[in-house]
C-alpha atoms as a PDB file:
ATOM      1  CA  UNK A   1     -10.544 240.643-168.644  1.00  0.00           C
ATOM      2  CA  UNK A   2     -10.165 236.839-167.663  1.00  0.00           C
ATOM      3  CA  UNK A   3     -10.409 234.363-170.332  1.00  0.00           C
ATOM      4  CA  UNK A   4     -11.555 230.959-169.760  1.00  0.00           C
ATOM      5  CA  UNK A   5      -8.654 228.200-169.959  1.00  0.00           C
ATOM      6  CA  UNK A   6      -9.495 224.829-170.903  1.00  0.00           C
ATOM      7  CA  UNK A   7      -9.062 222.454-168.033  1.00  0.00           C
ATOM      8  CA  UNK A   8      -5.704 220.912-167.399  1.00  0.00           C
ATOM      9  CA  UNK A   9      -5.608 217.050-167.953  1.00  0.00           C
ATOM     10  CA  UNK A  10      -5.715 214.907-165.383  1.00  0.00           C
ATOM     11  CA  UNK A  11      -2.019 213.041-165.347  1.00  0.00           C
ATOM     12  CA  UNK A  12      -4.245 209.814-166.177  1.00  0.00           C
ATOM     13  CA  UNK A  13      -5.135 211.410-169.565  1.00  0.00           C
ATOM     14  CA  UNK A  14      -2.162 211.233-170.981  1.00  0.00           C
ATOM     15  CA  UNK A  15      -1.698 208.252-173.408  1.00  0.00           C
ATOM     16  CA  UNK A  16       1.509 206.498-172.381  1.00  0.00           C
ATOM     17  CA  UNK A  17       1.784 204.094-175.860  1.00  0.00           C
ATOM     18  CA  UNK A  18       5.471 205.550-176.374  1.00  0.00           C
ATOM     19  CA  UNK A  19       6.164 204.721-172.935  1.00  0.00           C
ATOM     20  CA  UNK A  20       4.781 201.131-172.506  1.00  0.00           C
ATOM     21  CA  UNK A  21       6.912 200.376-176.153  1.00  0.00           C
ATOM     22  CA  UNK A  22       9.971 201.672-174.562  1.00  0.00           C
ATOM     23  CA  UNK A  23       9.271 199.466-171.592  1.00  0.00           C
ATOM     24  CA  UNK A  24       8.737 196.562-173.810  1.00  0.00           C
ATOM     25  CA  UNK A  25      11.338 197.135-175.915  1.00  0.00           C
ATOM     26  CA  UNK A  26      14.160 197.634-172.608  1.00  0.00           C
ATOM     27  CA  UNK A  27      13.479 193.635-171.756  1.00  0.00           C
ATOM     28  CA  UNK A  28      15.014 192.309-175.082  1.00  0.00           C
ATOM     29  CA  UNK A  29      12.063 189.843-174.530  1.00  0.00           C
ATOM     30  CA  UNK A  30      10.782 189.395-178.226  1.00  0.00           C
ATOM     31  CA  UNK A  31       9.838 192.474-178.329  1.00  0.00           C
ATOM     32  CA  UNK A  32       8.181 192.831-181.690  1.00  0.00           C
ATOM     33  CA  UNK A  33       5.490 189.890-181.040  1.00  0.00           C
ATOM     34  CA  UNK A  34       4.976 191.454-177.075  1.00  0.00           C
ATOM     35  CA  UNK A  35       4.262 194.468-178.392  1.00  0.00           C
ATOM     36  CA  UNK A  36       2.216 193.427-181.879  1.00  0.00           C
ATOM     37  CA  UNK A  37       0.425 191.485-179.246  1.00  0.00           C
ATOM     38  CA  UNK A  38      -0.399 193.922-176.916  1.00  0.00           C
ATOM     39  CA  UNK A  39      -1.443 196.221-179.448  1.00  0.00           C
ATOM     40  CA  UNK A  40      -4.103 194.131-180.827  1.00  0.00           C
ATOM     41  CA  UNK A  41      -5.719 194.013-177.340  1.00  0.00           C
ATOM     42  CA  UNK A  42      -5.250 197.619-176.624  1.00  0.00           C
ATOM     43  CA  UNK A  43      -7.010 197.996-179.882  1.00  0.00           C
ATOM     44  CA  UNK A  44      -6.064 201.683-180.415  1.00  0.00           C
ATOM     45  CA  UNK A  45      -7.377 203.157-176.656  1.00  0.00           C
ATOM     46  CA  UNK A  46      -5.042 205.319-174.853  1.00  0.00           C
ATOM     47  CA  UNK A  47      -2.925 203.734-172.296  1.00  0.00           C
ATOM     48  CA  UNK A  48      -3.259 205.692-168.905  1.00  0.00           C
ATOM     49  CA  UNK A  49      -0.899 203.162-167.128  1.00  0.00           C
ATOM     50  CA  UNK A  50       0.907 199.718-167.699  1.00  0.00           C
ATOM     51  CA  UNK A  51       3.458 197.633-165.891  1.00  0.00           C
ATOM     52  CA  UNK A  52       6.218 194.892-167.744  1.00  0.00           C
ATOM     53  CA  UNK A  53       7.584 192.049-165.781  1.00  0.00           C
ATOM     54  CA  UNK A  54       9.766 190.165-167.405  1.00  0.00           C
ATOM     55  CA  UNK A  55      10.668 186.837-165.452  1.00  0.00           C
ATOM     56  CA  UNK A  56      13.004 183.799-165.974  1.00  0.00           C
ATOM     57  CA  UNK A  57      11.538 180.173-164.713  1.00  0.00           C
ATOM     58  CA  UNK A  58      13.678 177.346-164.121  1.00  0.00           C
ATOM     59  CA  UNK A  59      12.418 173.816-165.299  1.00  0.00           C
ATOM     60  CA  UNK A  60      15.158 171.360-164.417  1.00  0.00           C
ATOM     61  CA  UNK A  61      18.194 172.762-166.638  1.00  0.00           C
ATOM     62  CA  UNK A  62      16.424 174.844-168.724  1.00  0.00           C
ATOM     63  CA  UNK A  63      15.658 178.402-167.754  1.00  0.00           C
ATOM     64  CA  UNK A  64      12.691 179.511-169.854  1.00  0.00           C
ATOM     65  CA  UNK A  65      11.284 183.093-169.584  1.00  0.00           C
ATOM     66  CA  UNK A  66       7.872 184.960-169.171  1.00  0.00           C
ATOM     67  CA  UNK A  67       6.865 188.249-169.412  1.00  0.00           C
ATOM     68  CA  UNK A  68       3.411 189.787-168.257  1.00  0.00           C
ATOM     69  CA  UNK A  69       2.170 193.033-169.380  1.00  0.00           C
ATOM     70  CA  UNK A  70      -0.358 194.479-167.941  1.00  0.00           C
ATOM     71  CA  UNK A  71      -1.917 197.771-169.240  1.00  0.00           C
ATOM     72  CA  UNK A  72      -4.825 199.859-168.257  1.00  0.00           C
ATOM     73  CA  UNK A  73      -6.760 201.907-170.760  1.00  0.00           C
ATOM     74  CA  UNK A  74      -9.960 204.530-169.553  1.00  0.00           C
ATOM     75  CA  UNK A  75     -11.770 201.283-169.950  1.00  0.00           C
ATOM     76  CA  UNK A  76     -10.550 198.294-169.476  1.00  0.00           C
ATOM     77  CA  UNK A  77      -7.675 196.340-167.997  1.00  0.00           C
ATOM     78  CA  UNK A  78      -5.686 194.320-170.716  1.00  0.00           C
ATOM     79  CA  UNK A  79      -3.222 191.147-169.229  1.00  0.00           C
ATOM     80  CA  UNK A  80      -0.873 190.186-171.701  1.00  0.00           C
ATOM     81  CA  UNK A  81       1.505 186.788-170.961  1.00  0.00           C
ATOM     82  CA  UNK A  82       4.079 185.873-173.425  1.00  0.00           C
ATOM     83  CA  UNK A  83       5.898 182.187-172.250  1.00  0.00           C
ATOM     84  CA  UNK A  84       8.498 180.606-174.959  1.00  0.00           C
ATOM     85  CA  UNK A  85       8.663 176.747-175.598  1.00  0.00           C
ATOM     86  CA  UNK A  86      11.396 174.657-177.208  1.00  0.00           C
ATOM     87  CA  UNK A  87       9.881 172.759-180.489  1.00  0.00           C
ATOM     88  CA  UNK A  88       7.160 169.863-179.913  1.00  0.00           C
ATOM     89  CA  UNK A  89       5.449 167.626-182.061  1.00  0.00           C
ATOM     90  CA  UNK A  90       2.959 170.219-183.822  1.00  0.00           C
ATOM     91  CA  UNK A  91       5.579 173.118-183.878  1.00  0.00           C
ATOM     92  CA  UNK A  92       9.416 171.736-184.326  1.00  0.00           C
ATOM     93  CA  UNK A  93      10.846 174.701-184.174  1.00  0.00           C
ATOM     94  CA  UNK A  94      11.158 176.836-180.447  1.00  0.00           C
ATOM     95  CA  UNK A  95       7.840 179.597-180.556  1.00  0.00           C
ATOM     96  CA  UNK A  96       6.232 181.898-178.064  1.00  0.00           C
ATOM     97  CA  UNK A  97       2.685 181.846-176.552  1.00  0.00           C
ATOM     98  CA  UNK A  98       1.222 185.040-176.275  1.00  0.00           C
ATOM     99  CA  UNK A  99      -2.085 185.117-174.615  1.00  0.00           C
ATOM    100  CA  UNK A 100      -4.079 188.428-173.977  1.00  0.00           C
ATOM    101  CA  UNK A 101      -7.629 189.079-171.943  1.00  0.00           C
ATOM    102  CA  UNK A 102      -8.861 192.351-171.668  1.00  0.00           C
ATOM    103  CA  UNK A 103     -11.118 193.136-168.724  1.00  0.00           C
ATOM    104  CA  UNK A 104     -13.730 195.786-168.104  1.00  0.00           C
ATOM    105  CA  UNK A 105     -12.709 197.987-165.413  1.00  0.00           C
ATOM    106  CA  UNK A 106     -16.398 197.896-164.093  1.00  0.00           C
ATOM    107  CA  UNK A 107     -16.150 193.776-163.615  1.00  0.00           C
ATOM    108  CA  UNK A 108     -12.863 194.458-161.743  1.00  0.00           C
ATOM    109  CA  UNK A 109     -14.019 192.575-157.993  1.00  0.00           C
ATOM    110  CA  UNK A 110     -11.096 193.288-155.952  1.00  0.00           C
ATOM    111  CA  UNK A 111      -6.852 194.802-156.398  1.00  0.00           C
ATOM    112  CA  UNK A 112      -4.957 193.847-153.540  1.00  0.00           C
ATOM    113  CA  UNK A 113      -2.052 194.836-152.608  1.00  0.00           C
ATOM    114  CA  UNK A 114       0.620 193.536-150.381  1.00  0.00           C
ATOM    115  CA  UNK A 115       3.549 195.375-149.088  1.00  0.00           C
ATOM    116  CA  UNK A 116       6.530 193.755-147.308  1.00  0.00           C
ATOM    117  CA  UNK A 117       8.933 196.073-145.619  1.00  0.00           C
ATOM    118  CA  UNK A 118      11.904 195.241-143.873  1.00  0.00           C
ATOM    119  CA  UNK A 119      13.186 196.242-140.069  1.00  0.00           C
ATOM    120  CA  UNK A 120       9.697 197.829-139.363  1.00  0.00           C
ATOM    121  CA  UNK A 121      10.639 199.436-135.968  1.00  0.00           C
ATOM    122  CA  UNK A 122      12.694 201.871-138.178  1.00  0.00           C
ATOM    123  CA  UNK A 123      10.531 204.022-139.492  1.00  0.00           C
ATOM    124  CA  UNK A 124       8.520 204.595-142.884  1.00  0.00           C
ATOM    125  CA  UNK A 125      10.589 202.590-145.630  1.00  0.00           C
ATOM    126  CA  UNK A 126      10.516 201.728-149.584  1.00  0.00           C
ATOM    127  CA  UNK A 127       8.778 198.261-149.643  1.00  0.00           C
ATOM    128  CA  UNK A 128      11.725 195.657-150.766  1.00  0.00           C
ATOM    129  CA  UNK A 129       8.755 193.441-152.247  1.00  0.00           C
ATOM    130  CA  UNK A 130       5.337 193.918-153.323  1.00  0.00           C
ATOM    131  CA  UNK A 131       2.492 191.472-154.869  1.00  0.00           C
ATOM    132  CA  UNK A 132      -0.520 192.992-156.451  1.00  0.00           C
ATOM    133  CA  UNK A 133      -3.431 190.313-157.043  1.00  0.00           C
ATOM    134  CA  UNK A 134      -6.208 191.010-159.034  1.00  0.00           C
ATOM    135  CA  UNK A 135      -9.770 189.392-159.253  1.00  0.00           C
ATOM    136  CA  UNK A 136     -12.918 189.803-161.333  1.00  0.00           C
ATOM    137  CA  UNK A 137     -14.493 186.575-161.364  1.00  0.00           C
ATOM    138  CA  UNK A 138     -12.420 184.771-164.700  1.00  0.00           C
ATOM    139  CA  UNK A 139     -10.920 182.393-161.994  1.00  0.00           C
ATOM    140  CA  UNK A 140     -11.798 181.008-158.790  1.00  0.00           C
ATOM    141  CA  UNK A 141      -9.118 179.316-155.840  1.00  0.00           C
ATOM    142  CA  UNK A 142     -11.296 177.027-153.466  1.00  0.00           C
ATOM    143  CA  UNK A 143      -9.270 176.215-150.628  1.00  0.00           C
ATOM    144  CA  UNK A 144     -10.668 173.625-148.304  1.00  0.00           C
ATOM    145  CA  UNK A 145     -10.243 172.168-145.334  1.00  0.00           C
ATOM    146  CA  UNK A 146     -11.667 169.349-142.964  1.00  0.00           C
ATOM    147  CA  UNK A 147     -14.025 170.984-140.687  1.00  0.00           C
ATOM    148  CA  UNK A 148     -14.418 170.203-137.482  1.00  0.00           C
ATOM    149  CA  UNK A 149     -16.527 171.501-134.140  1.00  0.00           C
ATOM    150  CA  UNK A 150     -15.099 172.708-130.452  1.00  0.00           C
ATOM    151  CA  UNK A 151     -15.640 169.298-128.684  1.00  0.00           C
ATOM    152  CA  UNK A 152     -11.823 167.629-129.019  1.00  0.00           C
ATOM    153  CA  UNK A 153     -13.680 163.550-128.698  1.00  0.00           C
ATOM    154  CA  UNK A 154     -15.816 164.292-131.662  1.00  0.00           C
ATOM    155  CA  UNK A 155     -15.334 161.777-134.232  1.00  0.00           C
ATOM    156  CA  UNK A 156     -18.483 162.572-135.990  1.00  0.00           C
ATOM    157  CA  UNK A 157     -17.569 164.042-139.795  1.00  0.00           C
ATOM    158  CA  UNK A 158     -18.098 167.678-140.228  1.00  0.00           C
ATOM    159  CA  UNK A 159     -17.527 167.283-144.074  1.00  0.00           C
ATOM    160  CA  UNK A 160     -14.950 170.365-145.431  1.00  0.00           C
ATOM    161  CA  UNK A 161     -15.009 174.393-144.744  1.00  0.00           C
ATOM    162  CA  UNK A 162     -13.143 176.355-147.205  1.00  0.00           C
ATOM    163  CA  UNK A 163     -12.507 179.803-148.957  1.00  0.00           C
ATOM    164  CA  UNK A 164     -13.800 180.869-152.470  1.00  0.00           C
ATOM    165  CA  UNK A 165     -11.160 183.377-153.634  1.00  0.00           C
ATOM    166  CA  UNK A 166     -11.319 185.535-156.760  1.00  0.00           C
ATOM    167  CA  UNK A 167      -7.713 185.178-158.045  1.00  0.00           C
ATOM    168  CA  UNK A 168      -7.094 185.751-161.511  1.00  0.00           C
ATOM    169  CA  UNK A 169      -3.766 187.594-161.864  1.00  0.00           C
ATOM    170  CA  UNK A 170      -0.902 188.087-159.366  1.00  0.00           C
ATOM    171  CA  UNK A 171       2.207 189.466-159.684  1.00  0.00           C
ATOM    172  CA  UNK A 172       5.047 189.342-157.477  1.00  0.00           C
ATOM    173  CA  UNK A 173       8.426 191.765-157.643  1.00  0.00           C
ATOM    174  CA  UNK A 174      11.348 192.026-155.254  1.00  0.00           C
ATOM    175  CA  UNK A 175      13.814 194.976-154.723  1.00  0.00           C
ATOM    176  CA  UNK A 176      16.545 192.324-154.863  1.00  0.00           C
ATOM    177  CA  UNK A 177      15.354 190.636-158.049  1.00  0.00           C
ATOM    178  CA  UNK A 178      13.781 193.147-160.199  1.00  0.00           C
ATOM    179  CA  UNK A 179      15.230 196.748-158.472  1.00  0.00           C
ATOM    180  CA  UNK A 180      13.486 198.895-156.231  1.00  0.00           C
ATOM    181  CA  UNK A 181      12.186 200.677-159.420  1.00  0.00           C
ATOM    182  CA  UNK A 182      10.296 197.502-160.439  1.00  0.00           C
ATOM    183  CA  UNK A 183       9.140 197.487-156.974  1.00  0.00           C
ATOM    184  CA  UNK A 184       7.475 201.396-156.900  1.00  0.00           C
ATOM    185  CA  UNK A 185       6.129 200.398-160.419  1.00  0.00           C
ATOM    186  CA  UNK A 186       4.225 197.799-159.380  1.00  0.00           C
ATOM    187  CA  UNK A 187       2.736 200.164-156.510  1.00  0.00           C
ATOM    188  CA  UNK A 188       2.179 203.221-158.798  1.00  0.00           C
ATOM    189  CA  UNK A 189       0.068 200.743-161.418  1.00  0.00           C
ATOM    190  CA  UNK A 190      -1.535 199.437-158.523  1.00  0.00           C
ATOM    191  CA  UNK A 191      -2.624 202.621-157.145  1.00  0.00           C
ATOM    192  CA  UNK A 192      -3.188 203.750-160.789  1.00  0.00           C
ATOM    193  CA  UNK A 193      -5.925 200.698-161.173  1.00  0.00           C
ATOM    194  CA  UNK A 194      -7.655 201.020-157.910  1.00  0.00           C
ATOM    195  CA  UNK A 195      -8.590 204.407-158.625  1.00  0.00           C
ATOM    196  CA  UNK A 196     -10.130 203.571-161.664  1.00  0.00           C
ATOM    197  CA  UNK A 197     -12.001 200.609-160.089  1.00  0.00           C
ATOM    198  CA  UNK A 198     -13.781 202.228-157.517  1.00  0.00           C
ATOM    199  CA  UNK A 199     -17.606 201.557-158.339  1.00  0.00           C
END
């Protein structure tokens, strides 16, 4: 006689803390206030998927570093940005900012994904750079432009035409920068996120 089996979970089901505190922990990029902040946004939900990018700036002859975490829990999508500072007027001594949002997966507007492959007339190929942009409405890009009409003597004004674009987070990784495995990250918590966001 057949016995019932309990359903196998679904690979998203499986909480990936361990993981995403490994990943942390691998950029040497205070990882004890990264992760303590993280945490506290996470806020004990599981984590079904997460990406780290850890990033250097340059600001004349300084090279300063950020890291963005982003995590995505059955719920909600938590952004996590860590920048460091030298010491300033309020704070003497150098600190990190740590700034975290979490978003619900339902206001989640649009994930957009851009691929760039190399020598195209070759065939299917790993990406060697991918950005992911995500918007749900926390911040707005208006680009404008004079606008104008089809009759080149016109002088009359037309006032502006422009583009309202949700852009709130983007993210931006190169094979030759960050390794091809930051690269199919990226993708795989981009493809992670859309299917979650479908409404």
């Amino acid at each position: 006689m057949a016995r019932d089996l309990p359903p196998m979970p679904h690979l998203d089901d499986v909480d990936r803390s361990r993981d995403l505190r490994r990943a942390i922990d691998r950029t040497g990029y205070y990882p004890e206030v990264v992760a303590d902040a993280v945490a506290g946004a996470v806020a004990r939900e599981s984590v079904v998927g997460f990406y780290v990018h850890h990033e250097p700036t340059f600001e004349h002859d300084e090279v300063r570093r950020h890291q963005s975490v982003v995590v995505l829990t059955p719920t909600r999508l938590i952004l996590a940005h860590t920048d460091e500072h030298a010491g300033d007027d309020l704070l003497p001594e150098p600190y990190t900012s740590t700034s975290t949002e979490a978003v619900s997966l339902t206001a989640v507007k649009s994930v957009v994904v851009t691929r760039m492959t190399t020598n195209p007339t070759k065939g299917p190929a790993a990406p060697a750079e991918a950005v992911l942009t995500i918007g749900w409405g926390g911040a707005s890009r208006v680009d404008l432009e004079p606008a104008g009409c089809a009759d080149p003597e016109c002088e009359a004004d037309h006032g502006y035409t422009g583009v309202l674009a949700s852009d709130d987070v983007s993210l931006r990784v190169s094979a030759a920068a960050d390794g091809r495995e930051s690269v199919e990250g990226l993708l795989a918590f981009a493809a992670s996120l859309s299917a979650r966001t479908q409404h």
